[in-house]
PDB file of N, CA and C in Angstrom:
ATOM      1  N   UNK A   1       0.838  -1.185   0.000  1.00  0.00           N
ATOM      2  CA  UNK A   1       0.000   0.000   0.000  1.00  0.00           C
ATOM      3  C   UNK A   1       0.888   1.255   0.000  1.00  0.00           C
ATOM      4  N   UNK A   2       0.497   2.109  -0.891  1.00  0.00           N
ATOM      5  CA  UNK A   2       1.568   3.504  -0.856  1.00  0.00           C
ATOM      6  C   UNK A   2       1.091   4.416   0.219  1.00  0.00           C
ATOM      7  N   UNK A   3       2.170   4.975   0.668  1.00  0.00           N
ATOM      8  CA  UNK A   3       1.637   6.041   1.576  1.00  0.00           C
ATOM      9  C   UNK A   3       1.070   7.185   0.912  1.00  0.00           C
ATOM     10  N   UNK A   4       0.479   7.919   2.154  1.00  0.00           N
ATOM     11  CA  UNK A   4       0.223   9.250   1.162  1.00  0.00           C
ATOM     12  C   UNK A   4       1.011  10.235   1.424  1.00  0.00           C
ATOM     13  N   UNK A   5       1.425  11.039   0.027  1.00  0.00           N
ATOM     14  CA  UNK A   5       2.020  12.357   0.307  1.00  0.00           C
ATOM     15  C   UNK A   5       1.273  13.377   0.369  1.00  0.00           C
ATOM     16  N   UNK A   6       1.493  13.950   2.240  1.00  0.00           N
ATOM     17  CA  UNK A   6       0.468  15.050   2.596  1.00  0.00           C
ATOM     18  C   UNK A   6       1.407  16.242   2.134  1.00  0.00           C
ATOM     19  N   UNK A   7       2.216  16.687   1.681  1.00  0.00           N
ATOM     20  CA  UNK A   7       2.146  17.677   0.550  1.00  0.00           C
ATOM     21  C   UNK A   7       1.487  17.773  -0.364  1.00  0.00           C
ATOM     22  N   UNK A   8       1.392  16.923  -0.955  1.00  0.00           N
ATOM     23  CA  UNK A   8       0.918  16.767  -2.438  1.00  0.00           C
ATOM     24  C   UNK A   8      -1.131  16.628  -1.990  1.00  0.00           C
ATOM     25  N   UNK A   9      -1.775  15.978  -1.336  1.00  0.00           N
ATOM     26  CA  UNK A   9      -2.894  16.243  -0.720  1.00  0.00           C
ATOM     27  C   UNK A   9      -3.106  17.611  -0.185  1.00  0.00           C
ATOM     28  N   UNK A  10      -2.702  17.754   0.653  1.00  0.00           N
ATOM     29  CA  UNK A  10      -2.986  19.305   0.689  1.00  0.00           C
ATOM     30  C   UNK A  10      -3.074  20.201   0.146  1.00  0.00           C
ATOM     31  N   UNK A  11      -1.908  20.563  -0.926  1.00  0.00           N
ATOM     32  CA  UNK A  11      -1.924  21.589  -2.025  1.00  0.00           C
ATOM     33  C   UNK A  11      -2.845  21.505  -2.664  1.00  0.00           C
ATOM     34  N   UNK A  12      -3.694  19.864  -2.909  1.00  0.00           N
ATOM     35  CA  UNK A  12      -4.779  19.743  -4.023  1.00  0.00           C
ATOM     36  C   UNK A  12      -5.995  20.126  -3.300  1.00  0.00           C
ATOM     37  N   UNK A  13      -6.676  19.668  -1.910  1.00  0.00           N
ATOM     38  CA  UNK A  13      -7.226  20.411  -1.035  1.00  0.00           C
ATOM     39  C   UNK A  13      -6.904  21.871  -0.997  1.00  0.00           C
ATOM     40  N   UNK A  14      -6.262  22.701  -0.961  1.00  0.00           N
ATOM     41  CA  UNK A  14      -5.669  23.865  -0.720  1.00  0.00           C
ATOM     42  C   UNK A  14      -6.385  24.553  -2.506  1.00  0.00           C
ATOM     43  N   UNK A  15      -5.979  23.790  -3.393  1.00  0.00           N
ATOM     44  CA  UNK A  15      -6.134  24.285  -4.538  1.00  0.00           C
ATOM     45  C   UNK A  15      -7.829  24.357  -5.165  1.00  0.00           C
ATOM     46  N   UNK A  16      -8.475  22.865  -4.523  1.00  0.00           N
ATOM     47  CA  UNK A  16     -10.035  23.540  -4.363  1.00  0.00           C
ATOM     48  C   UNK A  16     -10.674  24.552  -3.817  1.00  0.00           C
ATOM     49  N   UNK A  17     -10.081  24.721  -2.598  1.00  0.00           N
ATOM     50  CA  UNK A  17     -10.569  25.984  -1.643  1.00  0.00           C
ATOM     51  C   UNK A  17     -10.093  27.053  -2.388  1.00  0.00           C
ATOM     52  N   UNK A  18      -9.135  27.339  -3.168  1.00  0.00           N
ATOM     53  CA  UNK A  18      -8.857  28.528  -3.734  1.00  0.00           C
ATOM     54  C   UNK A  18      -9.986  28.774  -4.429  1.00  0.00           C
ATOM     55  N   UNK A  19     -10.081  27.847  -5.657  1.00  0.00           N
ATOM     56  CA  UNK A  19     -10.959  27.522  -6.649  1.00  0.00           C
ATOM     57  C   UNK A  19     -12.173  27.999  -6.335  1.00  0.00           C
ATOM     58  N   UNK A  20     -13.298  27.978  -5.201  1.00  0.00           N
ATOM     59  CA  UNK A  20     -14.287  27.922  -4.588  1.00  0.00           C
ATOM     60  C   UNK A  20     -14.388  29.112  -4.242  1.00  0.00           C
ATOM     61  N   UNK A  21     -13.820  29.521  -3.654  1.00  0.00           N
ATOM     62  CA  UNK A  21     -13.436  30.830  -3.038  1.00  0.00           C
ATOM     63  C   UNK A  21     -13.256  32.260  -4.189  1.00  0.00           C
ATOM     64  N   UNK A  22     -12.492  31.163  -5.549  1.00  0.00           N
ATOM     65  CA  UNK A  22     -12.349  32.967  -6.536  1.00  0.00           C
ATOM     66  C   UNK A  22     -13.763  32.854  -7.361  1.00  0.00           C
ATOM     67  N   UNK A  23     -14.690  31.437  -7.561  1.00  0.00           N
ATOM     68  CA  UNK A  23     -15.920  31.920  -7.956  1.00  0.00           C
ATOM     69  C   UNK A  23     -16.696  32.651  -7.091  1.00  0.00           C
ATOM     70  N   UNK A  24     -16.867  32.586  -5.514  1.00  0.00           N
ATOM     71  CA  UNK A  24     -17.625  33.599  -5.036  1.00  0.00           C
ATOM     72  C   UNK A  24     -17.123  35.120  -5.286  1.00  0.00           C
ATOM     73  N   UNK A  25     -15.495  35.192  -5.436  1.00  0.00           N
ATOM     74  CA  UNK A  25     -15.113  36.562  -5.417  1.00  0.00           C
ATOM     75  C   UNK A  25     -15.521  36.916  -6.983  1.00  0.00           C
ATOM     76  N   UNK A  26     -16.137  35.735  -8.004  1.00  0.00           N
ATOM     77  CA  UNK A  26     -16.036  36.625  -9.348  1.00  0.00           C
ATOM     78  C   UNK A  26     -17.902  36.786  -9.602  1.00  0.00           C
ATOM     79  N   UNK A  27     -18.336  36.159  -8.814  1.00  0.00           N
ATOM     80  CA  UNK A  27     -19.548  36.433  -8.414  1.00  0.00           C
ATOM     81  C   UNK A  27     -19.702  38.035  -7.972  1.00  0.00           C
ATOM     82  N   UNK A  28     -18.685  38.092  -6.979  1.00  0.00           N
ATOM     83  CA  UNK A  28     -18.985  39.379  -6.380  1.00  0.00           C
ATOM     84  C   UNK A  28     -18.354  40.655  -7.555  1.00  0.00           C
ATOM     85  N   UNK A  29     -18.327  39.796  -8.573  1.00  0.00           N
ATOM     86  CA  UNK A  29     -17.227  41.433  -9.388  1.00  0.00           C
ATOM     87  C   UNK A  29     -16.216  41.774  -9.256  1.00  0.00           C
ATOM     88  N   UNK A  30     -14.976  40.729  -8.492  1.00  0.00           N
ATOM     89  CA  UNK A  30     -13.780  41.263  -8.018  1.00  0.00           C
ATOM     90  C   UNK A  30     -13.030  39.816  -9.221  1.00  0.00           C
ATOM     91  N   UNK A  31     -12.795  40.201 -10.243  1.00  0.00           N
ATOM     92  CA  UNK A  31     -12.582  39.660 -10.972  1.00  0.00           C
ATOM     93  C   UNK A  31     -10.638  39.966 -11.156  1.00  0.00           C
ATOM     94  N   UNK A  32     -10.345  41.125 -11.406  1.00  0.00           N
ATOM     95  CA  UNK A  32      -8.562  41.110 -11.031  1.00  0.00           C
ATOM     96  C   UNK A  32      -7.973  40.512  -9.864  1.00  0.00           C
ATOM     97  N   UNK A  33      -9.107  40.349  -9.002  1.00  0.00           N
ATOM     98  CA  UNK A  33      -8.109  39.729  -7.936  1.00  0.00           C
ATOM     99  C   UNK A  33      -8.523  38.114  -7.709  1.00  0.00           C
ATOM    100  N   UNK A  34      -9.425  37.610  -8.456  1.00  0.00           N
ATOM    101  CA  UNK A  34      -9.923  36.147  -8.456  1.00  0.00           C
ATOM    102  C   UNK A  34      -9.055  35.802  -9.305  1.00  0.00           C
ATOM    103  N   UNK A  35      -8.618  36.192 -10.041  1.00  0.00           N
ATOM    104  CA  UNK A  35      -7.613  35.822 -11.596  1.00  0.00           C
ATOM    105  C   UNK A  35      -6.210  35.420 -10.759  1.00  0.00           C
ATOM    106  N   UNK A  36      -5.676  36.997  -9.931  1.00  0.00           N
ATOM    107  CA  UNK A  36      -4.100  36.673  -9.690  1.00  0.00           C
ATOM    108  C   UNK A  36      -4.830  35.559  -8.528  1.00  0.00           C
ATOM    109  N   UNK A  37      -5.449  35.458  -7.350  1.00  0.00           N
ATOM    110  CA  UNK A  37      -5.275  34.517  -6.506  1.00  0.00           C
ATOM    111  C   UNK A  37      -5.155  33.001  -7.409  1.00  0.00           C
ATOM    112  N   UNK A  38      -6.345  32.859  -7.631  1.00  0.00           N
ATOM    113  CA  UNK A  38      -6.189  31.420  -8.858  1.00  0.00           C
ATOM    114  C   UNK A  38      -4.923  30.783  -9.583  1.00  0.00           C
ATOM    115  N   UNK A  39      -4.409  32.129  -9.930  1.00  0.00           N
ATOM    116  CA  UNK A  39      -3.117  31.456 -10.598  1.00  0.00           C
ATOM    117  C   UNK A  39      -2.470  31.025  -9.486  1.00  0.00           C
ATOM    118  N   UNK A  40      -1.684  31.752  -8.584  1.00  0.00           N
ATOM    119  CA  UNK A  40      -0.946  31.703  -6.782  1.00  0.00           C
ATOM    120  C   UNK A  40      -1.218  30.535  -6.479  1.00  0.00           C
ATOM    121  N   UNK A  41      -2.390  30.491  -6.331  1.00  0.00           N
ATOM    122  CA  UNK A  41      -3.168  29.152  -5.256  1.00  0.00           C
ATOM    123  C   UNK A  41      -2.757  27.935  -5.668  1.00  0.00           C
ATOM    124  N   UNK A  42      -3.491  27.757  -7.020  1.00  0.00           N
ATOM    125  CA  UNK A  42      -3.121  26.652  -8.098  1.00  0.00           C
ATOM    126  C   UNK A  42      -1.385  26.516  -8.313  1.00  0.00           C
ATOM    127  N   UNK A  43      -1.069  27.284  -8.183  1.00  0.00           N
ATOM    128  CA  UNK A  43       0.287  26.746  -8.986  1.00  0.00           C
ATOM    129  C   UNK A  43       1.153  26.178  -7.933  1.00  0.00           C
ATOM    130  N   UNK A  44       0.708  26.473  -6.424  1.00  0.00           N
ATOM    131  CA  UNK A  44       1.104  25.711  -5.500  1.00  0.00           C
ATOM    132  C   UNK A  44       1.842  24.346  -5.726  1.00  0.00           C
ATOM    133  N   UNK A  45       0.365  23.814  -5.822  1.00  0.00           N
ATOM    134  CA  UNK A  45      -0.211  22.225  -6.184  1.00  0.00           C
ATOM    135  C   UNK A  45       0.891  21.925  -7.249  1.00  0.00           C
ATOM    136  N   UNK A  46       0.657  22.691  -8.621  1.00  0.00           N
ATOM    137  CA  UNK A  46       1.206  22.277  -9.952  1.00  0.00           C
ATOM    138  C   UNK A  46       2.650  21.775  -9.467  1.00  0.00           C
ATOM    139  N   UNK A  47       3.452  23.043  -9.084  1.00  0.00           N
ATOM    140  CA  UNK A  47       4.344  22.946  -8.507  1.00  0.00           C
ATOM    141  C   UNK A  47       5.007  21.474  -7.836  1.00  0.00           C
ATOM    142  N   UNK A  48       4.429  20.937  -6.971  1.00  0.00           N
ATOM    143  CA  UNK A  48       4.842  20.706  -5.771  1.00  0.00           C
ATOM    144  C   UNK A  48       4.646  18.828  -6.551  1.00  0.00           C
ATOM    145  N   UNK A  49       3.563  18.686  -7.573  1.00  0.00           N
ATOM    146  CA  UNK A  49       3.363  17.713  -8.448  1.00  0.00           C
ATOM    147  C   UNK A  49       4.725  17.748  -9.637  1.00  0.00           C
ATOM    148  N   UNK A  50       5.083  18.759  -9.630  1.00  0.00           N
ATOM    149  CA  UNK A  50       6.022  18.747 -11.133  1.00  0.00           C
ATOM    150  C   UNK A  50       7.043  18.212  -9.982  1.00  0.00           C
ATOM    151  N   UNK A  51       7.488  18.443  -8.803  1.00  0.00           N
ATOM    152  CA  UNK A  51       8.669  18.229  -8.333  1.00  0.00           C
ATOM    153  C   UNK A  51       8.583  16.845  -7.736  1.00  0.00           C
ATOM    154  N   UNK A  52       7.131  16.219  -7.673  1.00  0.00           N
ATOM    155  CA  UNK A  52       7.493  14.540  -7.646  1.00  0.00           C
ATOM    156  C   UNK A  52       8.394  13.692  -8.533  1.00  0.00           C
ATOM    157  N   UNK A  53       8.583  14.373  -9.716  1.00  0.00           N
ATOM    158  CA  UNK A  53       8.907  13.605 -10.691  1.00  0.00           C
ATOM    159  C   UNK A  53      10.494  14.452 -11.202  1.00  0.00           C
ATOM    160  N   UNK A  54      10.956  15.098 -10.160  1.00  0.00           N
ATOM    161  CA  UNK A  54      11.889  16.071 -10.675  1.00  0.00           C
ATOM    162  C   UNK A  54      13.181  15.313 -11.273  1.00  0.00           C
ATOM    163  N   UNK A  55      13.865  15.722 -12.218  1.00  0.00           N
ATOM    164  CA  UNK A  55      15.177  14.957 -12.681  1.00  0.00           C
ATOM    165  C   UNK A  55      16.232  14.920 -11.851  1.00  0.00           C
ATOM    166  N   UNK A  56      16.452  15.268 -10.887  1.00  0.00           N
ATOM    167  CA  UNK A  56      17.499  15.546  -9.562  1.00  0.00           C
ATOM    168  C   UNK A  56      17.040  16.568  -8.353  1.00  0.00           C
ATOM    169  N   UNK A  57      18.140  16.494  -7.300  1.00  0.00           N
ATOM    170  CA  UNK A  57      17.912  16.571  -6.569  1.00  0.00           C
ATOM    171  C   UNK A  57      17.877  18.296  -6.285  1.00  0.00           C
ATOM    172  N   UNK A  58      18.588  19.045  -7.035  1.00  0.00           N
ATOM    173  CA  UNK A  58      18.518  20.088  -7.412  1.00  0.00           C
ATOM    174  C   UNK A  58      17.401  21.061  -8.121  1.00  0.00           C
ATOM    175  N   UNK A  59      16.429  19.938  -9.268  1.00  0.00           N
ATOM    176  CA  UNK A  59      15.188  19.939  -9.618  1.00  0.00           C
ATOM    177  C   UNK A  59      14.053  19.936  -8.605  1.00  0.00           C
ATOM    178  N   UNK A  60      14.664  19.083  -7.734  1.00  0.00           N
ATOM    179  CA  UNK A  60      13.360  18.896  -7.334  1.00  0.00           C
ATOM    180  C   UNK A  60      13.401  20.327  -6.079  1.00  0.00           C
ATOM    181  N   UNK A  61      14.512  20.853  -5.280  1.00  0.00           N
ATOM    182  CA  UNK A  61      14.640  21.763  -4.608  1.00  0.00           C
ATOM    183  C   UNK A  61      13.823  23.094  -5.212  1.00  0.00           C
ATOM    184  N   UNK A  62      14.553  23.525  -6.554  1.00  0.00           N
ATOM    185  CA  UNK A  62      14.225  24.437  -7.587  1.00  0.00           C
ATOM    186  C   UNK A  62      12.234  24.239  -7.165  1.00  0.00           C
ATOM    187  N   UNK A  63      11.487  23.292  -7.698  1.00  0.00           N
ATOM    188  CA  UNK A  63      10.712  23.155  -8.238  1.00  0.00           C
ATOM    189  C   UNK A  63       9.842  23.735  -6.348  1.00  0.00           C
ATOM    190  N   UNK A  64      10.398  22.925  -5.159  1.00  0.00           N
ATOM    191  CA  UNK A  64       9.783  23.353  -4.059  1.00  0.00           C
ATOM    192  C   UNK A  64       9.911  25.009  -3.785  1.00  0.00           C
ATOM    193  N   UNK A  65      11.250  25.530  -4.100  1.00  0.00           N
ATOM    194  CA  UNK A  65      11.073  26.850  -3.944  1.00  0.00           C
ATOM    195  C   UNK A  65      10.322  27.726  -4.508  1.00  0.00           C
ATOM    196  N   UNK A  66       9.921  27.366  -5.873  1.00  0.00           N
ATOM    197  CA  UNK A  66       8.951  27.644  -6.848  1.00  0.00           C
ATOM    198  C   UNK A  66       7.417  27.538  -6.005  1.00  0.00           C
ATOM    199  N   UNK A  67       7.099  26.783  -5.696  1.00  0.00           N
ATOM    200  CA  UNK A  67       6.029  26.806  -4.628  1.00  0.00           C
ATOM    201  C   UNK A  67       6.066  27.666  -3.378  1.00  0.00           C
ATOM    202  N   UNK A  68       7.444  27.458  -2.784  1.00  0.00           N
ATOM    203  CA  UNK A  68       7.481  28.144  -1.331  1.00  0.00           C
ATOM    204  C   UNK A  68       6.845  29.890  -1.982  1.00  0.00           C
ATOM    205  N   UNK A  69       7.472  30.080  -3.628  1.00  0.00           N
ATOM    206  CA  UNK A  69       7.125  31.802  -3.499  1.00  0.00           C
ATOM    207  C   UNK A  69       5.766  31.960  -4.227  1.00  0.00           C
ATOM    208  N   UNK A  70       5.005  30.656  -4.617  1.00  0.00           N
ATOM    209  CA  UNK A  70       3.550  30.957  -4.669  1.00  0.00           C
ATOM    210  C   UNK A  70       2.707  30.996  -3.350  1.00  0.00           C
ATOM    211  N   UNK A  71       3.106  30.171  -2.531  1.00  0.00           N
ATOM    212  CA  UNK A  71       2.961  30.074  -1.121  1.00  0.00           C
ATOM    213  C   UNK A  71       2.768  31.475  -0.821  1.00  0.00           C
ATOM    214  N   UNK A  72       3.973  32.150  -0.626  1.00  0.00           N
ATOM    215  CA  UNK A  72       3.784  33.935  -0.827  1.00  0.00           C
ATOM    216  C   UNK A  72       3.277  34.554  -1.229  1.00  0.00           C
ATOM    217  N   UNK A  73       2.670  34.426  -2.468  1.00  0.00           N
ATOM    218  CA  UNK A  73       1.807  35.324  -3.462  1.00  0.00           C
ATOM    219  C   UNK A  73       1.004  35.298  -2.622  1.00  0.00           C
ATOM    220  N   UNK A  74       0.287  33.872  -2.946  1.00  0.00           N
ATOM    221  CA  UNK A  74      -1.313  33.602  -2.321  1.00  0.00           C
ATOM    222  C   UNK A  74      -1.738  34.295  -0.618  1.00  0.00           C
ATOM    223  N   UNK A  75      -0.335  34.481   0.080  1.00  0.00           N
ATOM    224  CA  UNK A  75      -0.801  35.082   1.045  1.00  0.00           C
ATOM    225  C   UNK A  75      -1.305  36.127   1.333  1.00  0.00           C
ATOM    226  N   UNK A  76      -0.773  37.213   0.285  1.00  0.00           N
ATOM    227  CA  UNK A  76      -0.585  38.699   0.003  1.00  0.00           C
ATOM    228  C   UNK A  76      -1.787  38.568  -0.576  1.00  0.00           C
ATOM    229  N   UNK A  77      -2.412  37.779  -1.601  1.00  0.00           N
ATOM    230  CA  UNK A  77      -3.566  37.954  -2.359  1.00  0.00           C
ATOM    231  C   UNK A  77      -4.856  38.085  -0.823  1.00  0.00           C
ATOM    232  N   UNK A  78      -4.987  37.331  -0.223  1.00  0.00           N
ATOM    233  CA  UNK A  78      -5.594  36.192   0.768  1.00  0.00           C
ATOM    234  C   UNK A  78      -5.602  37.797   1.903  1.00  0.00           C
ATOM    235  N   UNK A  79      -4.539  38.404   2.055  1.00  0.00           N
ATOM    236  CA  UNK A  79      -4.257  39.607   2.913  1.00  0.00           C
ATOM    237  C   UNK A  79      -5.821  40.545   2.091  1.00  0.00           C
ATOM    238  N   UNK A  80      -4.740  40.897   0.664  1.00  0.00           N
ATOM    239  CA  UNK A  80      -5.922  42.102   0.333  1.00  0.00           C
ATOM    240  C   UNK A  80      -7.414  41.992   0.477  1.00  0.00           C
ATOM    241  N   UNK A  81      -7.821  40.589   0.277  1.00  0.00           N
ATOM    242  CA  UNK A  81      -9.228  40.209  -0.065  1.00  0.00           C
ATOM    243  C   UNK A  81      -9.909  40.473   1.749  1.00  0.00           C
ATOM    244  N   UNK A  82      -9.530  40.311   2.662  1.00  0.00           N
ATOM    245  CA  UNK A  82      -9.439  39.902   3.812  1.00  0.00           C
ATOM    246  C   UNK A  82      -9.666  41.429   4.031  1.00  0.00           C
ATOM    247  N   UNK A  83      -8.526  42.670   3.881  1.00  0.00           N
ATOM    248  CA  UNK A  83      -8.489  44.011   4.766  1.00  0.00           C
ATOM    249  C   UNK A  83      -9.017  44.854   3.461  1.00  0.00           C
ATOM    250  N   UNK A  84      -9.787  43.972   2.335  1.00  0.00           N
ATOM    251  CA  UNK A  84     -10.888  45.015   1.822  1.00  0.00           C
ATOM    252  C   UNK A  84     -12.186  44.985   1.659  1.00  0.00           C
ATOM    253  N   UNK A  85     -12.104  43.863   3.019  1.00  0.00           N
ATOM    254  CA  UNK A  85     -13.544  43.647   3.367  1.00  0.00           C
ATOM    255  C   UNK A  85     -14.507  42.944   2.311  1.00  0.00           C
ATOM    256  N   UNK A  86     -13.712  42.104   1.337  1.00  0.00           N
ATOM    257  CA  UNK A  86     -14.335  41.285   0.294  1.00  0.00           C
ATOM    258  C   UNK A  86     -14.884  39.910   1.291  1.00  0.00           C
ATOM    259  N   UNK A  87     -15.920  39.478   0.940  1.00  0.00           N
ATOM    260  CA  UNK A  87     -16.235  38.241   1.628  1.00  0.00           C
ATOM    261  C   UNK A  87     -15.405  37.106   1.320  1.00  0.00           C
ATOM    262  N   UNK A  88     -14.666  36.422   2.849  1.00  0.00           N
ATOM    263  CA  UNK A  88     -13.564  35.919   3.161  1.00  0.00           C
ATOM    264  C   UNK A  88     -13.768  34.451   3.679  1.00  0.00           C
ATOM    265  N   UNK A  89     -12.815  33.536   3.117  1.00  0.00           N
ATOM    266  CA  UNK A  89     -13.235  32.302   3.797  1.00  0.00           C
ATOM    267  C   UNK A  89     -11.806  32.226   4.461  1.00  0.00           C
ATOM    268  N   UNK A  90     -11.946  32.027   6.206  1.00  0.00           N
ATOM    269  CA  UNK A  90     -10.775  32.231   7.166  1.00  0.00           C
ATOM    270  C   UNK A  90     -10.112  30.856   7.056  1.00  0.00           C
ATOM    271  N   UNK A  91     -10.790  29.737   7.086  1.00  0.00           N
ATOM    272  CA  UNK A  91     -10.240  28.497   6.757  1.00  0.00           C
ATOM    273  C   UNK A  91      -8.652  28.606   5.511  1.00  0.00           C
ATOM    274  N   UNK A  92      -9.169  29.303   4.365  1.00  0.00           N
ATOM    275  CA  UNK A  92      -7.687  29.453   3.806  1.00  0.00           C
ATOM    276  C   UNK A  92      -6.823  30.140   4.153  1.00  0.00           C
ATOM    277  N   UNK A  93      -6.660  30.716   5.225  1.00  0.00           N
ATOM    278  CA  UNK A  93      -5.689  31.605   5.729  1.00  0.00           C
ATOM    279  C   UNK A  93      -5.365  30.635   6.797  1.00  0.00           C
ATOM    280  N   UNK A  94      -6.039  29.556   7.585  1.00  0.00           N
ATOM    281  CA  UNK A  94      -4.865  28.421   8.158  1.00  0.00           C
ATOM    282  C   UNK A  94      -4.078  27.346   7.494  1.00  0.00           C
ATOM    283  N   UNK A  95      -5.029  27.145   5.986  1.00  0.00           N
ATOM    284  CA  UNK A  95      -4.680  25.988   4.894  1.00  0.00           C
ATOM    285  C   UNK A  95      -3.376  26.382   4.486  1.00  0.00           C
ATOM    286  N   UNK A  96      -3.207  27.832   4.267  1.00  0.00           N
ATOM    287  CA  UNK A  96      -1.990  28.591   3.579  1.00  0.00           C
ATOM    288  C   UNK A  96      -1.161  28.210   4.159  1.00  0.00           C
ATOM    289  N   UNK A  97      -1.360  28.514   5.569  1.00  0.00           N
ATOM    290  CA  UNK A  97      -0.129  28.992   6.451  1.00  0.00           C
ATOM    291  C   UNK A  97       0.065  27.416   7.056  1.00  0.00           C
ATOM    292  N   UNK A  98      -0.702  26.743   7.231  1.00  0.00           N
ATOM    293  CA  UNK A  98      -0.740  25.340   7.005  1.00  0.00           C
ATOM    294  C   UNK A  98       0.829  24.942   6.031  1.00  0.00           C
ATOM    295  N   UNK A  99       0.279  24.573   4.964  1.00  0.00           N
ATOM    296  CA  UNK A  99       1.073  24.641   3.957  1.00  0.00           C
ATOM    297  C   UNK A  99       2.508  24.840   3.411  1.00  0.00           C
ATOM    298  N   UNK A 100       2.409  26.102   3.702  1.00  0.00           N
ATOM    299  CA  UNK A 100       3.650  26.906   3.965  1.00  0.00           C
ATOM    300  C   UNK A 100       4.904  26.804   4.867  1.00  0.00           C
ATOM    301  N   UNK A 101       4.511  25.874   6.144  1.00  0.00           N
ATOM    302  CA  UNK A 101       5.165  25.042   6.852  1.00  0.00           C
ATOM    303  C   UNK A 101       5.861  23.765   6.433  1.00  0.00           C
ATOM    304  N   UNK A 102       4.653  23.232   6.267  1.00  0.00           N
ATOM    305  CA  UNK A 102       4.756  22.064   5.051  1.00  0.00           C
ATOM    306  C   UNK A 102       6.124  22.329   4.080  1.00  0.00           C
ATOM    307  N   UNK A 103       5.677  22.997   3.340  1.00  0.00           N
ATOM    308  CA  UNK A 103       7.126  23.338   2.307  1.00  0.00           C
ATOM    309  C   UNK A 103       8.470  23.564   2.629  1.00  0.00           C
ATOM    310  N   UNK A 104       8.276  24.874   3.728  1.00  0.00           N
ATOM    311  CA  UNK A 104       9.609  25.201   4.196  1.00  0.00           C
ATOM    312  C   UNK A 104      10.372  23.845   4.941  1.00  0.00           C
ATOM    313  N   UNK A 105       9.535  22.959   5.331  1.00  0.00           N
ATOM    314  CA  UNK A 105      10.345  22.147   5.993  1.00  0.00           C
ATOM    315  C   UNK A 105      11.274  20.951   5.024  1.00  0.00           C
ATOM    316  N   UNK A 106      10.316  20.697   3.857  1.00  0.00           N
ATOM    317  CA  UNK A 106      10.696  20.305   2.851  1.00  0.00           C
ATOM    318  C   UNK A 106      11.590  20.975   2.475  1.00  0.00           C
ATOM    319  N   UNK A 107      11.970  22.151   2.355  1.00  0.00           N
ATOM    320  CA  UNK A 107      12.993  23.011   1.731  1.00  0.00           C
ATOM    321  C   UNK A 107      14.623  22.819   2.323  1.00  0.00           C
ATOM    322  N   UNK A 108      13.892  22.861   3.822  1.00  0.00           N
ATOM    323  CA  UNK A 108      15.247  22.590   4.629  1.00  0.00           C
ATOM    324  C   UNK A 108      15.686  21.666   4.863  1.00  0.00           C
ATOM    325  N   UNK A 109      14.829  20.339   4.849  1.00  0.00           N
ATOM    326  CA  UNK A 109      15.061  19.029   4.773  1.00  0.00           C
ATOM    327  C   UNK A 109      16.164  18.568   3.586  1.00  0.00           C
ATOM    328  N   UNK A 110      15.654  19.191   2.165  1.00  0.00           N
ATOM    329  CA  UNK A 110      16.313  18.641   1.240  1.00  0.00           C
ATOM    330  C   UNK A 110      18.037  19.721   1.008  1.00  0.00           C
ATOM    331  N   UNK A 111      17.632  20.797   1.486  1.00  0.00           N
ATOM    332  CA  UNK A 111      18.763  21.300   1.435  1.00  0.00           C
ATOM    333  C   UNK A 111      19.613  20.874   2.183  1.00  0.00           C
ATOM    334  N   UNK A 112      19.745  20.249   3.583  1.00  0.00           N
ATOM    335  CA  UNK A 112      20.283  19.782   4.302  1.00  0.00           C
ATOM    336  C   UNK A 112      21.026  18.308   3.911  1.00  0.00           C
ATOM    337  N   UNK A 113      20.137  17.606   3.616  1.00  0.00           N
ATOM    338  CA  UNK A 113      20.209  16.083   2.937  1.00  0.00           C
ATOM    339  C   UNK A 113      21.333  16.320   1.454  1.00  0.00           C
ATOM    340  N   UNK A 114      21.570  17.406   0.721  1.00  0.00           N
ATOM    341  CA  UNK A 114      22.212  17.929  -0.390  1.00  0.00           C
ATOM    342  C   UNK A 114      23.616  16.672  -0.211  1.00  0.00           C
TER     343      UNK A 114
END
């Protein structure tokens, strides 16, 4: 039986809730900022999937840091929507930061292991 990789689960969890979240915001008419979150959110996931399969060990670092700074975006996005009083789902602001742990530890793990 394979284990599961709760990186790779989460980001995809993480990447519905984005998903869910920028149709209510394009519902509401906030359509520039449903666009950049979506991309952020999503590319998490993409990310973090392209680096299962990375060609080395260097690839696959590259490919997590690539995430760690969508990780970032999405927070800043997740900030504005939040302090402009757009209707907010608080759950992704622990999923993020959730997450974001997740990675960095991966980051330091593999840099260490180098």
């Amino acid at each position: 039986m394979e284990r599961e990789n709760i990186v790779v689960s989460k980001s995809v969890e993480f990447a519905l809730g984005v998903i869910a979240y920028c149709e209510i915001l394009e519902n509401n008419r906030k359509y520039v900022i449903a666009n950049q979150l979506l991309k952020s959110g999503t590319s998490i996931g993409a990310n973090i999937h392209e680096a299962q399969n990375a060609e080395s060990r260097a690839d696959f670092i590259h490919k997590v840091k690539i995430a760690a700074k969508e990780v970032e975006e999405t927070k800043y996005w997740l900030i504005l929507c939040e302090r402009a009083g757009y209707p907010f789902d608080e759950s992704l602001k622990s999923k993020i930061n959730e997450l974001g742990l997740i990675i960095y530890k991966i980051l330091s793990s593999s840099k260490a292991n180098r």
